[in-house]
N, C-alpha and C. Protein backbone atom coordinates (compact mmCIF):
# COMPACT_ATOMS: atom_id res chain seq x y z
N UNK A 1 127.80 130.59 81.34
CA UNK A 1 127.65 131.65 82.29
C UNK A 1 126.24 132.23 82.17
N UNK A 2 125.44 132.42 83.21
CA UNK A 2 124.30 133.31 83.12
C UNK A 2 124.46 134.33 83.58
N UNK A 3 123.50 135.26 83.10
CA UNK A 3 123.82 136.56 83.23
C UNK A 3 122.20 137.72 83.31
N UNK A 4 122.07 138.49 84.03
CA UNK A 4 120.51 139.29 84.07
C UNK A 4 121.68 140.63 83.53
N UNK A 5 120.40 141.13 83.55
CA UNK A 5 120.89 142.31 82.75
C UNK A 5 119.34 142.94 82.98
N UNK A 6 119.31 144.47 83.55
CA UNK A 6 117.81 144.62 83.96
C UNK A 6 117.60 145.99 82.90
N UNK A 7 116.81 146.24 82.03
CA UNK A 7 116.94 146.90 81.26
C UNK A 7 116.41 148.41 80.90
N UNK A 8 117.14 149.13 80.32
CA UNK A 8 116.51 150.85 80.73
C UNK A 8 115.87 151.47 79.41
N UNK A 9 114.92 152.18 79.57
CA UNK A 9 114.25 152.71 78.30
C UNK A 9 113.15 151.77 77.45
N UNK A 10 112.71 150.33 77.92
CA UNK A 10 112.62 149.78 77.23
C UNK A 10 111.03 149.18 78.12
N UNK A 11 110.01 148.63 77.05
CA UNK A 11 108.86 148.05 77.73
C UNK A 11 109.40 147.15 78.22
N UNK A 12 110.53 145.86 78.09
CA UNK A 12 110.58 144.95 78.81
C UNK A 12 111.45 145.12 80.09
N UNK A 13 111.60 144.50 81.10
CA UNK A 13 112.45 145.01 82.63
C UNK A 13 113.77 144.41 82.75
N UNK A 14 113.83 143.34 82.04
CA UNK A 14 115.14 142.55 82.61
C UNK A 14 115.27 141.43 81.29
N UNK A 15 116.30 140.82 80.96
CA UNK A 15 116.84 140.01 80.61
C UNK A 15 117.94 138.76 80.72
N UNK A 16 117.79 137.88 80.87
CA UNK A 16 118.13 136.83 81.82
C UNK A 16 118.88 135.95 80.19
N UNK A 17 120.21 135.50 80.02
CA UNK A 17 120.54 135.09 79.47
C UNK A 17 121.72 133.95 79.51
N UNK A 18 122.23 132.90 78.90
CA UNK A 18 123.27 132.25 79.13
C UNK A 18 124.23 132.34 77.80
N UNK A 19 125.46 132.58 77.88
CA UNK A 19 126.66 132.17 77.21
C UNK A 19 127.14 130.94 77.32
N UNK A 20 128.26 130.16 76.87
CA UNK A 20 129.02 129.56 76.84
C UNK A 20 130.23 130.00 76.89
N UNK A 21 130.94 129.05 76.96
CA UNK A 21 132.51 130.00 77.51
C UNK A 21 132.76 130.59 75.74
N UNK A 22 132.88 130.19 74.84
CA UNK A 22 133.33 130.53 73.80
C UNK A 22 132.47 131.78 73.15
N UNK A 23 131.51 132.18 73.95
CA UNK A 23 130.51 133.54 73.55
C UNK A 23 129.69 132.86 72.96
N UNK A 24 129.53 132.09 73.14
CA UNK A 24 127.51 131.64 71.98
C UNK A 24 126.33 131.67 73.07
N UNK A 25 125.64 132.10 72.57
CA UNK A 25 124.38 132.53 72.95
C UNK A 25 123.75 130.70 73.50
N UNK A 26 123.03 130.42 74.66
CA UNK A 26 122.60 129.56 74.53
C UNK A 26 121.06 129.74 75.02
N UNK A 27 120.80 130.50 75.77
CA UNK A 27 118.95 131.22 76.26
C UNK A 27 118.84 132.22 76.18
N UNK A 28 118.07 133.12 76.29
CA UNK A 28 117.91 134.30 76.08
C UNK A 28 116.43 134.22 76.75
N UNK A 29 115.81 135.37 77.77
CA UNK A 29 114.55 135.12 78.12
C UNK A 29 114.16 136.54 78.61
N UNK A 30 113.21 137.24 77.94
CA UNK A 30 112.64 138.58 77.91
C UNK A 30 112.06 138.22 79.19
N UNK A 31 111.75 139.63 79.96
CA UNK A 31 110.38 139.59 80.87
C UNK A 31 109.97 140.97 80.45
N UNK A 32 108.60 140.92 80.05
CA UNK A 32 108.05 142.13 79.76
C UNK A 32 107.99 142.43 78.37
N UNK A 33 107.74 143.24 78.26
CA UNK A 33 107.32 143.45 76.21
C UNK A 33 106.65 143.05 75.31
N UNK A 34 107.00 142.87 73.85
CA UNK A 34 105.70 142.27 73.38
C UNK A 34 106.38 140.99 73.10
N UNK A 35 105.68 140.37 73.85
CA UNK A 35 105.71 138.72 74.03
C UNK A 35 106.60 137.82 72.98
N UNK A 36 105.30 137.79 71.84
CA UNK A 36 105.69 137.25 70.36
C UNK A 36 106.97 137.88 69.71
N UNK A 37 107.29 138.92 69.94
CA UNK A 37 108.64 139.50 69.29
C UNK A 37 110.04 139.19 70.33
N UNK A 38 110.02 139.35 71.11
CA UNK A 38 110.69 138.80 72.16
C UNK A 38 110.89 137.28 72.23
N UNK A 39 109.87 136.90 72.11
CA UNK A 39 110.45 135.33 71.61
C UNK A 39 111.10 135.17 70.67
N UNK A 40 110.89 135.47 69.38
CA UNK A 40 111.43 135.81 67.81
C UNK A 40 112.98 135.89 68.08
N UNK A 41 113.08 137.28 68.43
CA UNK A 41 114.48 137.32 68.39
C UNK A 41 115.28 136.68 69.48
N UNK A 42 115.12 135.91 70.86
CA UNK A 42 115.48 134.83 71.82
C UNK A 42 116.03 133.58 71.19
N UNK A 43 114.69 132.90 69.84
CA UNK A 43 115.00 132.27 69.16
C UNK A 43 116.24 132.12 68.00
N UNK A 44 116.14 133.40 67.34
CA UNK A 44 117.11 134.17 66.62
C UNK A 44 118.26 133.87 66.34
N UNK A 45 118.49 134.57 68.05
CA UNK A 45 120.07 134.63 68.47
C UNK A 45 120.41 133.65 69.15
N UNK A 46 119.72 132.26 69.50
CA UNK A 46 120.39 131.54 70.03
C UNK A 46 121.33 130.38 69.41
N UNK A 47 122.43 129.97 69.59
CA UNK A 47 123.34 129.36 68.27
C UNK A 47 124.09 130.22 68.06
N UNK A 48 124.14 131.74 68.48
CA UNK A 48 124.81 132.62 67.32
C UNK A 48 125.69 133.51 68.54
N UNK A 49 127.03 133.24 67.92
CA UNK A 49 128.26 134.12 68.76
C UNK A 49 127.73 135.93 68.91
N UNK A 50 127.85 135.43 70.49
CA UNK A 50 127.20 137.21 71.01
C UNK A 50 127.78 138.17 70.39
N UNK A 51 129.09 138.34 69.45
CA UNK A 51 129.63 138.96 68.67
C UNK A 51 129.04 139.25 67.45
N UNK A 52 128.71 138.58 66.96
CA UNK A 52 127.47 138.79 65.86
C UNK A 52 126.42 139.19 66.51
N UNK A 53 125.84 138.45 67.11
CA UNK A 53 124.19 139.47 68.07
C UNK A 53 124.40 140.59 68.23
N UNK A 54 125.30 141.21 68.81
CA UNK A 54 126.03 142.59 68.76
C UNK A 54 125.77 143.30 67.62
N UNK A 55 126.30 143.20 66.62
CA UNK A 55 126.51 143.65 65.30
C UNK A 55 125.70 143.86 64.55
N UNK A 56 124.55 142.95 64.96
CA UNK A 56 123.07 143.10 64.27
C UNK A 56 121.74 143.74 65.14
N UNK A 57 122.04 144.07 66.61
CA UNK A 57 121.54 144.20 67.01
C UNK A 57 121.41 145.96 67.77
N UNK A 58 122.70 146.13 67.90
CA UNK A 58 122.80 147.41 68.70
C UNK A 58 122.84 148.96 67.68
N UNK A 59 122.27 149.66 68.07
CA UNK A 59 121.70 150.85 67.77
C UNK A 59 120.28 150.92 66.83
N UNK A 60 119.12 149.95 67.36
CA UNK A 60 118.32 149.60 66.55
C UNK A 60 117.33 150.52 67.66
N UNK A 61 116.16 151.20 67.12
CA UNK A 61 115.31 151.96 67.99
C UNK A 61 114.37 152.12 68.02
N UNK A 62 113.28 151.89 69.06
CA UNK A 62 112.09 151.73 68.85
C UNK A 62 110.92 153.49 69.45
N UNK A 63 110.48 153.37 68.04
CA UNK A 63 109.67 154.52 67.69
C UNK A 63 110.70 155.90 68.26
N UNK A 64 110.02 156.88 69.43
CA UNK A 64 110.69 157.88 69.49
C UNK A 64 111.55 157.87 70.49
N UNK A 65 111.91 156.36 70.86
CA UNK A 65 112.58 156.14 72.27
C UNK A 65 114.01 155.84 71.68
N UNK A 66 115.45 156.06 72.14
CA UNK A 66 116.74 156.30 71.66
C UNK A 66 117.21 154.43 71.61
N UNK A 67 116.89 153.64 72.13
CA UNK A 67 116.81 152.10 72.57
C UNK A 67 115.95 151.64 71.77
N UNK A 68 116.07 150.07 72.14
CA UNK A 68 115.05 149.09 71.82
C UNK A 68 115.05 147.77 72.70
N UNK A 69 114.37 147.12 72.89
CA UNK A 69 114.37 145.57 73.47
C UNK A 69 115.90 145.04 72.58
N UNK A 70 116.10 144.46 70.96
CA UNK A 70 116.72 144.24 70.54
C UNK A 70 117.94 145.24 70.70
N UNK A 71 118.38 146.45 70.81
CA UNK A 71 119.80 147.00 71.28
C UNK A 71 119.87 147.22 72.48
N UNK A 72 119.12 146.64 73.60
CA UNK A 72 119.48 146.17 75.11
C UNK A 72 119.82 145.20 75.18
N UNK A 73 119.27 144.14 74.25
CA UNK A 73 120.05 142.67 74.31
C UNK A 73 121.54 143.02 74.14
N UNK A 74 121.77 143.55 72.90
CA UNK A 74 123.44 143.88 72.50
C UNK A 74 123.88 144.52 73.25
N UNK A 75 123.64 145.62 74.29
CA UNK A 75 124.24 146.07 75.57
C UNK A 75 124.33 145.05 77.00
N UNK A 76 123.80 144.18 77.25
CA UNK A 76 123.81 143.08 77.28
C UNK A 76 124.77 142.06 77.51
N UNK A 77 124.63 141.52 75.63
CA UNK A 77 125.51 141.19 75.66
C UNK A 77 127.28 141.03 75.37
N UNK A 78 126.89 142.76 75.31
CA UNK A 78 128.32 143.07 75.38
C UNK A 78 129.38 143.45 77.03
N UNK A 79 127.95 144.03 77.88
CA UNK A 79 128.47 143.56 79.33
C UNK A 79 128.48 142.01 79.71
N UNK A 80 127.94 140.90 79.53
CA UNK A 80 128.38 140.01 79.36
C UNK A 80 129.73 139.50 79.17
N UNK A 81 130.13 139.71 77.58
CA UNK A 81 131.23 139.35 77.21
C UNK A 81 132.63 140.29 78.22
N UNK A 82 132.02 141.31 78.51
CA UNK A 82 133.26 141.71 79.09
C UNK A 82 133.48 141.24 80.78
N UNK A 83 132.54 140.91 81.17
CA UNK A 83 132.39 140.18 82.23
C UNK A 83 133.30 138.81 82.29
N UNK A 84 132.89 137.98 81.46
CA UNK A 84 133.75 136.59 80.78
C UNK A 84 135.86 137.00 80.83
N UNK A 85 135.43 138.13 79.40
CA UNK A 85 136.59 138.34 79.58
C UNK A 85 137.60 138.91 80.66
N UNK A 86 136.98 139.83 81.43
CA UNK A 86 137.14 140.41 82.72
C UNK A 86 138.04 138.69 83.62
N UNK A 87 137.05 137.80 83.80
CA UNK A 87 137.08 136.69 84.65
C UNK A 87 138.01 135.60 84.03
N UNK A 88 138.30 135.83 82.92
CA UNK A 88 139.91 134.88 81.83
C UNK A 88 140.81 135.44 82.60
N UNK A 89 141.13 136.89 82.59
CA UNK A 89 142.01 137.28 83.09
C UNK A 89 142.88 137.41 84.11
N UNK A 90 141.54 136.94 85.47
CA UNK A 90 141.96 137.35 86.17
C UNK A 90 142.30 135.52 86.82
């Protein structure tokens, strides 16, 4: 499943990502921010059940701003997952 996700509080604007049906991370692709770190963690988390990305990722904050690039991913991809699950259901 792909998924954007356009992002608030944060230098980068949007995030463009793919799951698998089983929740694993398979792309992840910043637009905006600082480049080299944004790649880093794209790389990171890919392989790794959005459930864990979650867990390591959300409520992390950059300088005096309440967010970060890394806990927008985990908001993310936790609308994601509920999206998925949303669409099992129905």
């Amino acid at each position: 499943m792909k998924y954007t996700y356009y992002t608030q509080g944060t230098c980068s604007s949007q995030i463009d990502m793919e799951l698998d049906e089983q929740g694993t991370i398979q792309d992840v692709q910043f637009y905006g921010g600082c480049h080299g770190n944004l790649q880093g963690i794209s790389t990171l988390v890919r392989g790794m059940k959005a459930a864990e990305a979650i867990a390591k990722l959300q409520g992390i904050r950059c300088g005096y701003k309440n967010t970060s690039c890394p806990d927008q991913l985990a908001t993310a991809l936790q609308q994601a997952m509920d999206t998925m699950n949303q669409s099992s259901n129905n």
